[in-house]
N, C-alpha and C. Protein backbone atom coordinates (compact mmCIF):
# COMPACT_ATOMS: atom_id res chain seq x y z
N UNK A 1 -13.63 -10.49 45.14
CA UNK A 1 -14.78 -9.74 44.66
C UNK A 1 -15.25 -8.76 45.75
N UNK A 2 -15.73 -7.30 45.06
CA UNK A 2 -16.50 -6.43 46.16
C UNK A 2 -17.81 -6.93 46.66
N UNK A 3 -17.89 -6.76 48.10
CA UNK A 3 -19.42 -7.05 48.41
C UNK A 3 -20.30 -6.20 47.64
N UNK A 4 -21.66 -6.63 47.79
CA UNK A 4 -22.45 -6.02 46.72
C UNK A 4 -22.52 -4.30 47.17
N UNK A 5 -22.72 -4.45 48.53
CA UNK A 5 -23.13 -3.21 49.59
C UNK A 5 -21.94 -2.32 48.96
N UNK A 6 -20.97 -2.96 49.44
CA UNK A 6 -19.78 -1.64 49.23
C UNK A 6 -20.01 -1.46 47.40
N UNK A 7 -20.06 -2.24 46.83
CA UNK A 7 -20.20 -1.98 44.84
C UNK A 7 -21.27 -0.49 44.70
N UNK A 8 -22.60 -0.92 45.39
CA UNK A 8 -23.87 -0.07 45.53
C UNK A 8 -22.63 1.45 45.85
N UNK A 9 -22.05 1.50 46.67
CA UNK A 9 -21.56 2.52 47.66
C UNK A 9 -20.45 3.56 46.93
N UNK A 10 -19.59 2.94 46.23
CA UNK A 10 -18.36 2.75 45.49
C UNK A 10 -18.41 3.32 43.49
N UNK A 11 -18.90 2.49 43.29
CA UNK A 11 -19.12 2.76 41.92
C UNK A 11 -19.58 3.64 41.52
N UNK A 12 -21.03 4.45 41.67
CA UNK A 12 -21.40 5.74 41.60
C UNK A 12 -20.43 6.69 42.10
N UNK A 13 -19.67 6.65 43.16
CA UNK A 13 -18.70 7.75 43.71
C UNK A 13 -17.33 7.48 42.40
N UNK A 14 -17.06 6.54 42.62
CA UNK A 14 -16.09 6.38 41.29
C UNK A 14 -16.47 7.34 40.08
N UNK A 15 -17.40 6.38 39.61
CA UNK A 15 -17.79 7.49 38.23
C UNK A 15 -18.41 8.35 38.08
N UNK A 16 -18.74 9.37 39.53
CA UNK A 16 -19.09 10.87 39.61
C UNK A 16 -17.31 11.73 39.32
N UNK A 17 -16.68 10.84 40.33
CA UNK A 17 -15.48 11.56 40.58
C UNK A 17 -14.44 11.13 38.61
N UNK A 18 -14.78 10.40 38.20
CA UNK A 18 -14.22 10.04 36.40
C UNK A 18 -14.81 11.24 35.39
N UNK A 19 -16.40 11.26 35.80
CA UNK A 19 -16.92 11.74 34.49
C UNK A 19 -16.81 13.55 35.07
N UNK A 20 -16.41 14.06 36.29
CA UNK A 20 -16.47 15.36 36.49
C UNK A 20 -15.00 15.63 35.71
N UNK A 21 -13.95 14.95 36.36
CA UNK A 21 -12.85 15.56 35.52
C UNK A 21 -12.76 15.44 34.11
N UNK A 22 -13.19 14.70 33.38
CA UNK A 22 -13.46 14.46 31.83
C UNK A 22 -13.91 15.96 31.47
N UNK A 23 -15.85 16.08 32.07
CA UNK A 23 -16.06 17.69 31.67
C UNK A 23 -14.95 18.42 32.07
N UNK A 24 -14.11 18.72 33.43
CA UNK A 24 -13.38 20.01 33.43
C UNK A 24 -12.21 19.54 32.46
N UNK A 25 -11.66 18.84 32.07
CA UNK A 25 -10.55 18.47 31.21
C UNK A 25 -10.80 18.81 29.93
N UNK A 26 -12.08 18.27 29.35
CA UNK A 26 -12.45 18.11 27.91
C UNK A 26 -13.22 18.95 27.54
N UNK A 27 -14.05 18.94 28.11
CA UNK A 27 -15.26 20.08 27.95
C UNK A 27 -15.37 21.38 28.17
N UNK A 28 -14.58 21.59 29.46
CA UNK A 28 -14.42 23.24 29.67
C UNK A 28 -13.49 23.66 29.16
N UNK A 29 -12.44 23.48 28.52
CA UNK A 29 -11.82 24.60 27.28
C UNK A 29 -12.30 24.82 25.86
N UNK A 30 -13.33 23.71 25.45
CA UNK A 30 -14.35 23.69 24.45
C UNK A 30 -15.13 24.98 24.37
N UNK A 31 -15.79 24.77 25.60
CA UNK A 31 -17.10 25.95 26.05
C UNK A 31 -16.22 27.07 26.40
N UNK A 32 -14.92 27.05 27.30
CA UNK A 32 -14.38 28.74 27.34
C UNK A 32 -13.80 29.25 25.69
N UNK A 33 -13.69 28.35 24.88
CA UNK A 33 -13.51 28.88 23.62
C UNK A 33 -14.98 29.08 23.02
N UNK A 34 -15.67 28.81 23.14
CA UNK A 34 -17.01 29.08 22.04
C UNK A 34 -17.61 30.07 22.77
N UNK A 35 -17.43 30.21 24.16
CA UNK A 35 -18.30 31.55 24.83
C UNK A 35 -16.96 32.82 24.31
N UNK A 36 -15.80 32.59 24.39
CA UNK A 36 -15.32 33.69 24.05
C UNK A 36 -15.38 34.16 22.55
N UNK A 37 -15.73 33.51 21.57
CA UNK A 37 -15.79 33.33 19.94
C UNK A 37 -17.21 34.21 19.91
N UNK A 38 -18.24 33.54 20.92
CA UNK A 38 -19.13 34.50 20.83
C UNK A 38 -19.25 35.80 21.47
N UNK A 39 -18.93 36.36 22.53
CA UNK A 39 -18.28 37.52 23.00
C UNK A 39 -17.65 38.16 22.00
N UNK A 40 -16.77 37.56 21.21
CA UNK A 40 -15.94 38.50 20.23
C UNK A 40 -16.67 38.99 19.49
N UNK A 41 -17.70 37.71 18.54
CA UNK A 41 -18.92 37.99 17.97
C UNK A 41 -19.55 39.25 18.08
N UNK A 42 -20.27 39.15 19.30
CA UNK A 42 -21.25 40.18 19.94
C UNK A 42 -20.45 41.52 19.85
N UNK A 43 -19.02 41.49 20.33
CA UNK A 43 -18.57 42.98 20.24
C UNK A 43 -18.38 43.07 18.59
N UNK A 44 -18.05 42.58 17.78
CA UNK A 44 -17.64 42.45 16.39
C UNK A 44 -18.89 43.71 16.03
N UNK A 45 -20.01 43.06 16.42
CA UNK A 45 -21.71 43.58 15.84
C UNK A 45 -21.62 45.08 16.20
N UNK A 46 -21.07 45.37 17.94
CA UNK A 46 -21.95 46.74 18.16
C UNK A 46 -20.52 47.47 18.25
N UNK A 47 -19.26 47.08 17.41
CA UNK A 47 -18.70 47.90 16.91
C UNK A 47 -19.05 48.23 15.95
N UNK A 48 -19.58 47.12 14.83
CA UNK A 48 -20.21 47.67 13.54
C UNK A 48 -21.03 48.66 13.50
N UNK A 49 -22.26 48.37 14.50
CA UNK A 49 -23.49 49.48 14.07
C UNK A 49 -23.98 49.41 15.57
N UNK A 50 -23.61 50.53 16.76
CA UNK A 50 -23.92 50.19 17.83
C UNK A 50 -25.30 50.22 18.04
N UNK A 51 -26.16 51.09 16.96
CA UNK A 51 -27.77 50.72 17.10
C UNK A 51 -28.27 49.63 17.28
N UNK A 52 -27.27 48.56 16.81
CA UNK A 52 -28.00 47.19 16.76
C UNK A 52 -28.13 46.46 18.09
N UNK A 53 -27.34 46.83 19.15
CA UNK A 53 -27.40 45.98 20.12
C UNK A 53 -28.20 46.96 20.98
N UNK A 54 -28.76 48.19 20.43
CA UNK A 54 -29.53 49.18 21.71
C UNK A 54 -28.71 49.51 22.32
């Protein structure tokens, strides 16, 4: 068994270093697809009617 000290020490660093690669794995090609969907969006608009975006 881990001492408690090193558990306290250990475990938070563990599952900082688990749950960061999850977001860059899982999550950030999610969000680089929905920011670019909306980018396309946005140009979609002020090709339509460039008044609209000012």
């Amino acid at each position: 068994m881990i001492p408690t000290v090193l558990r306290m020490i250990f475990v938070p660093l563990i599952e900082v270093v688990l749950i960061s690669g999850v977001i860059i794995i899982v999550i950030g090609p999610i969000i680089t697809a929905l920011s670019g969907a909306l980018a396309a969006g946005i140009v979609a608009i002020y090709k339509l009617s460039p008044a609209v975006l000012g």
